[in-house]
C-alpha atoms as a PDB file:
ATOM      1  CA  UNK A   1    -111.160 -32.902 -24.246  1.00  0.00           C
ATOM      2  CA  UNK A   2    -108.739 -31.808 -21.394  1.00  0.00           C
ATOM      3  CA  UNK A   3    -111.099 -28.263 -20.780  1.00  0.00           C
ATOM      4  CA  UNK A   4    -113.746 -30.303 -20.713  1.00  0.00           C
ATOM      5  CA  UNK A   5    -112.276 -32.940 -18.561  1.00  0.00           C
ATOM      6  CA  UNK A   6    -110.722 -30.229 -16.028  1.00  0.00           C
ATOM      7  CA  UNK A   7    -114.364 -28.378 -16.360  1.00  0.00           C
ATOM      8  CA  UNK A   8    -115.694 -32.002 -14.241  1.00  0.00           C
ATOM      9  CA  UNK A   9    -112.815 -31.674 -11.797  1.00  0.00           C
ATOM     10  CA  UNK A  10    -113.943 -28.422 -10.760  1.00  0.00           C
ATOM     11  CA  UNK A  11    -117.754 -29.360 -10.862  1.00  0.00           C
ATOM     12  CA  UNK A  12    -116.887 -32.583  -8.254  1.00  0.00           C
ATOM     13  CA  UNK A  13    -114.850 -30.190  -6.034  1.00  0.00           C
ATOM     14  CA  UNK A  14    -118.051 -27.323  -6.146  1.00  0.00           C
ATOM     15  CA  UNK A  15    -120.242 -29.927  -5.514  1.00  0.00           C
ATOM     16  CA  UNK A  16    -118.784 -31.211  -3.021  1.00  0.00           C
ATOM     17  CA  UNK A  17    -118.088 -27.955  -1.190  1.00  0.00           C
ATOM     18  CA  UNK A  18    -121.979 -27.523  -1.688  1.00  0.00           C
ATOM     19  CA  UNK A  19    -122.730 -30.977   0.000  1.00  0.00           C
ATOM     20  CA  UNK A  20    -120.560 -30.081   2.795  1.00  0.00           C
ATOM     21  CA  UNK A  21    -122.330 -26.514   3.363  1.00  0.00           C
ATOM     22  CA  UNK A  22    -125.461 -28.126   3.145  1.00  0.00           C
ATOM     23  CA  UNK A  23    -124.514 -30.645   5.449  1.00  0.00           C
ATOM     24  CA  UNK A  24    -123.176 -28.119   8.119  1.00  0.00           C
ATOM     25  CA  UNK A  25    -126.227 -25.611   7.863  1.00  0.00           C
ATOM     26  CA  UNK A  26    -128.200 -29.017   8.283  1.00  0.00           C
ATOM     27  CA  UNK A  27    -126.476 -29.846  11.323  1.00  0.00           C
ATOM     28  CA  UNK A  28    -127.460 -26.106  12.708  1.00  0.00           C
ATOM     29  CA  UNK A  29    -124.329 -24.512  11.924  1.00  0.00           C
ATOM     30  CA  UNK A  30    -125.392 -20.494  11.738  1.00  0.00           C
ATOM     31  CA  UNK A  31    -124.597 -19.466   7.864  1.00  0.00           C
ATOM     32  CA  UNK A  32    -122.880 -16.447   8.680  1.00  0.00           C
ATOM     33  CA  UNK A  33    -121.506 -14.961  12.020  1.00  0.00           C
ATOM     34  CA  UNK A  34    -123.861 -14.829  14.424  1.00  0.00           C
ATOM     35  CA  UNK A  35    -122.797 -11.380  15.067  1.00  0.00           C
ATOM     36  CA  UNK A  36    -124.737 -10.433  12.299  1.00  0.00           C
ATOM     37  CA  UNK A  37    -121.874  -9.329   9.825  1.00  0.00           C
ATOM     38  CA  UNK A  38    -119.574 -10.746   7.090  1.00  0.00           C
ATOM     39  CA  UNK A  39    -115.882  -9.635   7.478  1.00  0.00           C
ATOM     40  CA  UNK A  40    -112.711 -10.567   5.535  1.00  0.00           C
ATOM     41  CA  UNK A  41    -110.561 -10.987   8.359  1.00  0.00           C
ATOM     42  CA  UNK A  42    -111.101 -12.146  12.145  1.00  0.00           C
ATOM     43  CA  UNK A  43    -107.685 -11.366  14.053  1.00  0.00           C
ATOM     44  CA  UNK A  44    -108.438 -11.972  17.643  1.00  0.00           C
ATOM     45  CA  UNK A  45    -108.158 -15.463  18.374  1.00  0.00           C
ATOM     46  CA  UNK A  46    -110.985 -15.178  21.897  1.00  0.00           C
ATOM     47  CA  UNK A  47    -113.746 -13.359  20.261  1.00  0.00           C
ATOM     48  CA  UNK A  48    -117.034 -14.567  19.077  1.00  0.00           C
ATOM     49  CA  UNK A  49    -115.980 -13.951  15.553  1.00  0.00           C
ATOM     50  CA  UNK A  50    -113.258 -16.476  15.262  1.00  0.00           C
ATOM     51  CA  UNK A  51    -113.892 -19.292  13.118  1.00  0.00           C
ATOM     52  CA  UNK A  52    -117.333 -16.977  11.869  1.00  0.00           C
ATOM     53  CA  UNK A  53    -115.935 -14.816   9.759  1.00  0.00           C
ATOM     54  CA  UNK A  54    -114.385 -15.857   6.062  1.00  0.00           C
ATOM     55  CA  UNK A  55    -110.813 -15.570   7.410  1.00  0.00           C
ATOM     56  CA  UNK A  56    -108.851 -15.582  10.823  1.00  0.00           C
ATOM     57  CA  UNK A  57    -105.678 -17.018  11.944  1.00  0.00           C
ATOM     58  CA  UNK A  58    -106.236 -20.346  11.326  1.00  0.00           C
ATOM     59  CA  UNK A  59    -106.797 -20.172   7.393  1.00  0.00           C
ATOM     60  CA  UNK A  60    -102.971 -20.610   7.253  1.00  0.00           C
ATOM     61  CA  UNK A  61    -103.374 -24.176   8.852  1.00  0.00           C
ATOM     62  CA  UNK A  62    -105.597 -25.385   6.444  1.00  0.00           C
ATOM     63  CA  UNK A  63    -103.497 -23.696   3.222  1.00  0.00           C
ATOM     64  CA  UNK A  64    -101.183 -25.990   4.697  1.00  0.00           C
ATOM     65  CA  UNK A  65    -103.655 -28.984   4.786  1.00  0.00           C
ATOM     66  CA  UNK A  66    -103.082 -28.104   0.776  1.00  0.00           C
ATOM     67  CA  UNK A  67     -99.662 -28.055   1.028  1.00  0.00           C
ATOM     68  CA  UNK A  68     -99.714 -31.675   3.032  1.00  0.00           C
ATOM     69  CA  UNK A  69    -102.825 -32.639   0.859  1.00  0.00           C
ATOM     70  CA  UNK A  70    -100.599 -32.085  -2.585  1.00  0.00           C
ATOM     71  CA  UNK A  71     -97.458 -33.824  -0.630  1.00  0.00           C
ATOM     72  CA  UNK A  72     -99.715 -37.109  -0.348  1.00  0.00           C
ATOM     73  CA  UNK A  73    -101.173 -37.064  -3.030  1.00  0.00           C
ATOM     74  CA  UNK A  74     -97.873 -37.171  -4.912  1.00  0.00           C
ATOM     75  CA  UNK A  75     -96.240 -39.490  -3.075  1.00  0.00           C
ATOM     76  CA  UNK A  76     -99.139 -41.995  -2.932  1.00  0.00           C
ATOM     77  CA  UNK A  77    -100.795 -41.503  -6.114  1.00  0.00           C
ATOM     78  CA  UNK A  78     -98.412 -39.609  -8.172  1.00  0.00           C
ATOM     79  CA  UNK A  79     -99.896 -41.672 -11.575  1.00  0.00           C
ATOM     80  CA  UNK A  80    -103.304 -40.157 -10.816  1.00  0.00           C
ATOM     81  CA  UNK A  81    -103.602 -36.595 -12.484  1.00  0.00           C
ATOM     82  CA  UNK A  82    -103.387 -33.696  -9.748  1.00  0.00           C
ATOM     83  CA  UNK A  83    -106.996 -32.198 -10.954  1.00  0.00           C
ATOM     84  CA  UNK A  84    -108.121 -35.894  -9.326  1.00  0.00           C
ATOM     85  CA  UNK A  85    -106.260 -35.868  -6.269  1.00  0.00           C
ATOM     86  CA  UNK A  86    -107.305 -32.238  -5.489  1.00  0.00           C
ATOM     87  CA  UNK A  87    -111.201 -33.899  -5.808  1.00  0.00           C
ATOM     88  CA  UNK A  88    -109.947 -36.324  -3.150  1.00  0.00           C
ATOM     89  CA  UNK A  89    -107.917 -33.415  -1.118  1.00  0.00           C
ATOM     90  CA  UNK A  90    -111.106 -31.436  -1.381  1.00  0.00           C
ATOM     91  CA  UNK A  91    -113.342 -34.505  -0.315  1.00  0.00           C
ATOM     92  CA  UNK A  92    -110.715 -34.820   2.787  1.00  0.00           C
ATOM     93  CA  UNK A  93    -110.864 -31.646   3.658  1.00  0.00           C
ATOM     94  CA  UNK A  94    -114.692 -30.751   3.573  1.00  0.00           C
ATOM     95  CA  UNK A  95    -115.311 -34.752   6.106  1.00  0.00           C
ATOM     96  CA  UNK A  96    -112.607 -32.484   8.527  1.00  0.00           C
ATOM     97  CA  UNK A  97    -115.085 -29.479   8.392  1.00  0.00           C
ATOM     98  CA  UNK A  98    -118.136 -31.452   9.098  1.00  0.00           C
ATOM     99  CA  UNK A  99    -116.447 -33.936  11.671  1.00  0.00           C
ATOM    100  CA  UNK A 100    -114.531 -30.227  13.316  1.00  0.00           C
ATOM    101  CA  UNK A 101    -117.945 -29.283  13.934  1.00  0.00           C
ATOM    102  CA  UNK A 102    -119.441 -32.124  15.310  1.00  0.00           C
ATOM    103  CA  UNK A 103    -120.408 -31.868  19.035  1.00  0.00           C
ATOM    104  CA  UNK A 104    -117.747 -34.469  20.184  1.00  0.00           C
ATOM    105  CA  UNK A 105    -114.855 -32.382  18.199  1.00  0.00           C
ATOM    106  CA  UNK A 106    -116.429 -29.139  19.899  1.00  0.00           C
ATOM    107  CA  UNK A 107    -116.201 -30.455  23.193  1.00  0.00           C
ATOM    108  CA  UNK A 108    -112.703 -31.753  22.598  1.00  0.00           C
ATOM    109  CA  UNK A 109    -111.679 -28.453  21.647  1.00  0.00           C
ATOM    110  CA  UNK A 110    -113.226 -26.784  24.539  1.00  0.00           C
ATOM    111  CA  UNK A 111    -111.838 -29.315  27.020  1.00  0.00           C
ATOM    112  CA  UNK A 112    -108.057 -29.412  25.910  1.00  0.00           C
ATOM    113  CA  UNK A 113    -107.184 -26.601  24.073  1.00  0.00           C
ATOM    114  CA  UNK A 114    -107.329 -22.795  24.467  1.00  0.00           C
ATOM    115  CA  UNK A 115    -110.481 -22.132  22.836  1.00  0.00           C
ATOM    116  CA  UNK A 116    -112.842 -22.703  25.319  1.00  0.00           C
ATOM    117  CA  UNK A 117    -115.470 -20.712  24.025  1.00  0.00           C
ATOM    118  CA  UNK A 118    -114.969 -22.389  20.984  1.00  0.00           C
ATOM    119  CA  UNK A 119    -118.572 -23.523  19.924  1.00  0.00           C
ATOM    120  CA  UNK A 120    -117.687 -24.683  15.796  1.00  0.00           C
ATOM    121  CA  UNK A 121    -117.571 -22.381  12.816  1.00  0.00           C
ATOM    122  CA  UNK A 122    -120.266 -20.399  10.556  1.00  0.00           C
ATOM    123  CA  UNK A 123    -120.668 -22.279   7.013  1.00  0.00           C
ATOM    124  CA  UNK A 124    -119.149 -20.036   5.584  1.00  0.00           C
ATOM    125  CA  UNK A 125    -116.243 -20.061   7.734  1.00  0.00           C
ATOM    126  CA  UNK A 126    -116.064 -24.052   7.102  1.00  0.00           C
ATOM    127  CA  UNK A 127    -115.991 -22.979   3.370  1.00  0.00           C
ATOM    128  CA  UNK A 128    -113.517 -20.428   3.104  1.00  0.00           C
ATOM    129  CA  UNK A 129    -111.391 -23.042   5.090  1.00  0.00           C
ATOM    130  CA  UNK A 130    -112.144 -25.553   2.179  1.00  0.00           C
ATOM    131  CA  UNK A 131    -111.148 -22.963  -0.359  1.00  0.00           C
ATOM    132  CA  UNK A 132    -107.658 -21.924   1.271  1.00  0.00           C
ATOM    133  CA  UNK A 133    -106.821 -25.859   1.397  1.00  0.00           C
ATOM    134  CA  UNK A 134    -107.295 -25.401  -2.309  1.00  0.00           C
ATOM    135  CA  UNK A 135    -105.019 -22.755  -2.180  1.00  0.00           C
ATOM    136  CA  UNK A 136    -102.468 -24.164  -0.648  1.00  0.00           C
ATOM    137  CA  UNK A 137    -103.087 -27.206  -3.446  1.00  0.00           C
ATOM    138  CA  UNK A 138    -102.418 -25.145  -5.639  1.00  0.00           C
ATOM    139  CA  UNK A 139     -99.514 -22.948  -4.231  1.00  0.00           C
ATOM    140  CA  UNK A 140     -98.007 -26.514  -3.434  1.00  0.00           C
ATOM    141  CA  UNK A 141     -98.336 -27.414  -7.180  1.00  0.00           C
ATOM    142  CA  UNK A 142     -96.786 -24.427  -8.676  1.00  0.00           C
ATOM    143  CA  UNK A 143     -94.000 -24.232  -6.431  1.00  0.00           C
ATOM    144  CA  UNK A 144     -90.991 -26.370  -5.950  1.00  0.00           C
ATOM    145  CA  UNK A 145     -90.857 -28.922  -2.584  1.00  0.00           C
ATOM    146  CA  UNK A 146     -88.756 -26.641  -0.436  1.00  0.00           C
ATOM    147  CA  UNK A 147     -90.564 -23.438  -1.189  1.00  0.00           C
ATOM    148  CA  UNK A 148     -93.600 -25.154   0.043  1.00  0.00           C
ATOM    149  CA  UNK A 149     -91.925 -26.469   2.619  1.00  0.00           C
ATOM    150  CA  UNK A 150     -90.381 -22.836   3.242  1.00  0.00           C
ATOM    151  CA  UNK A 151     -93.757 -21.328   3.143  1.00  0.00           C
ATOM    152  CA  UNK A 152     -95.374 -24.334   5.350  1.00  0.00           C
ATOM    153  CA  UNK A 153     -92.747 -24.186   7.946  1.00  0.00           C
ATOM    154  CA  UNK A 154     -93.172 -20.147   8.181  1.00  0.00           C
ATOM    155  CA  UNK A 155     -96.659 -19.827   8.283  1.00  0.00           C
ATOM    156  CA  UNK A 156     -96.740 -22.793  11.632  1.00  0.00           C
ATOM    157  CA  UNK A 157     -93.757 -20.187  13.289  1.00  0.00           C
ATOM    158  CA  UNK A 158     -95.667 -16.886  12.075  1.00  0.00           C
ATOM    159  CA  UNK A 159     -99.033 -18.007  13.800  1.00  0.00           C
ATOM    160  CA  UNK A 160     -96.704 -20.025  16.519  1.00  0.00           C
ATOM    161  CA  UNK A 161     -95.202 -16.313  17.231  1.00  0.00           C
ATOM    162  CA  UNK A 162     -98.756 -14.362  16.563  1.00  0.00           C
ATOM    163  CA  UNK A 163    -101.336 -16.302  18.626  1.00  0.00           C
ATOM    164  CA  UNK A 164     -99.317 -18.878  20.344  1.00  0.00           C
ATOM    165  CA  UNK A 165    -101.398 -21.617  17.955  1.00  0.00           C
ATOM    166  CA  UNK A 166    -100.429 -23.617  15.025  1.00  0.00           C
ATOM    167  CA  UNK A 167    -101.444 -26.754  12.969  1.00  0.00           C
ATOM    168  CA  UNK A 168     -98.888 -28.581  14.478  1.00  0.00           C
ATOM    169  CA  UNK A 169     -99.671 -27.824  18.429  1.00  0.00           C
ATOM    170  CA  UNK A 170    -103.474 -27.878  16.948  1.00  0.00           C
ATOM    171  CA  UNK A 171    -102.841 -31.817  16.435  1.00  0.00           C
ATOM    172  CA  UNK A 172    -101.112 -32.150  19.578  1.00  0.00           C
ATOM    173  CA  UNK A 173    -103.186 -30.938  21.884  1.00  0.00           C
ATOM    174  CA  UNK A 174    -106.163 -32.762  20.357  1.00  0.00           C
ATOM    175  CA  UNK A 175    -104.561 -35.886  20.384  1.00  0.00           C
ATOM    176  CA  UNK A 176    -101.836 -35.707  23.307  1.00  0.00           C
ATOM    177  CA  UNK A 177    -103.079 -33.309  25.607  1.00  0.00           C
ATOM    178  CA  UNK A 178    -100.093 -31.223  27.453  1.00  0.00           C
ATOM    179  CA  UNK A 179    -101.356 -28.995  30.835  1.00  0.00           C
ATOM    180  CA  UNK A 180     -97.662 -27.438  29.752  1.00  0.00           C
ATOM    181  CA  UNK A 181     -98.565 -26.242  26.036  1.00  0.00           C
ATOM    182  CA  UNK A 182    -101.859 -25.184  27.095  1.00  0.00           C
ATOM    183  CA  UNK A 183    -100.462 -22.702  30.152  1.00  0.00           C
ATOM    184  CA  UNK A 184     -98.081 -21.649  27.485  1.00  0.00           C
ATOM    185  CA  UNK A 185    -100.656 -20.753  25.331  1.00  0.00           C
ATOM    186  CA  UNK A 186    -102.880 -19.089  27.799  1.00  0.00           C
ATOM    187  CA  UNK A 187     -99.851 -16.926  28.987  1.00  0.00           C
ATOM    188  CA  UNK A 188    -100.201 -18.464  32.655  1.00  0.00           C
END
């Protein structure tokens, strides 16, 4: 009974990452970069294939969505099996894509932070990003609270250090705007 059980987890969380792809490629999201290729990795932050390709810099953000995602989850439904609140995480995570990509979140993004060319993310990019907040679900679940804290804390001052981005200045700037944090971040 528990396969079988665990077998409809994972069909809710496929489906929904196929309602969410459908959704995005229905809003006019482009499938796949536009610049005609599928890569792994994007590692330059102002190019046309960040946030088009399967990975870039800010797949560590949303591994830690998982890790926050799993941290909730516990602490606010801890007598609801994990398998459940990963649906829900999943659920979470794939309204963020769709709402990310919306023209008022675009234009957000363009007007107060340092992607201005920033014009929302191939389907499959939104995807991938769905799939490495399962990752960090399931990283979170495996390992104990301050490893995932460990990991969360040095993946925000890896990219901090690397690109001069994290989640946490991600949130900030879309929220509280600071002419400060975006100079910094330009290198002006």
């Amino acid at each position: 009974m528990t396969t079988r059980r665990n077998a409809g987890y994972w069909l809710a969380i496929g489906g929904i990452v196929l309602v969410a792809g459908a959704i995005l490629l229905a809003m006019g999201r482009a499938p796949i970069c536009p610049c005609g290729h599928v890569a792994l990795w994007a590692g330059e932050v102002q190019s046309n294939e960040n946030s088009q390709q399967l990975t870039d810099w800010y797949s560590f953000s949303h591994v830690t969505h998982g890790f926050l995602f799993y941290l909730a989850g516990w602490l606010l439904l801890g007598h609801v099996p994990w398998q459940a609140r990963l649906v829900l995480a999943t659920l979470i995570e794939a309204g963020w894509e769709i709402l990310e990509n919306s023209p008022i979140i675009i234009a957000r993004y363009r007007a107060v932070t340092m992607a201005f060319g920033y014009s929302g993310d191939s389907v499959a990019n939104s995807v991938s990003d769905i799939a490495m907040m399962v990752l960090g679900f399931a990283v979170a679940r495996r390992l104990p609270w301050w490893g995932t804290a460990a990991l969360g804390i040095g993946f925000e001052l890896f990219t901090l250090w690397a690109i001069r981005d994290n989640l946490t200045l991600n949130v900030v700037m879309l929220i509280a705007p600071s002419d400060a944090i975006r100079h910094w971040q330009m290198g002006v």
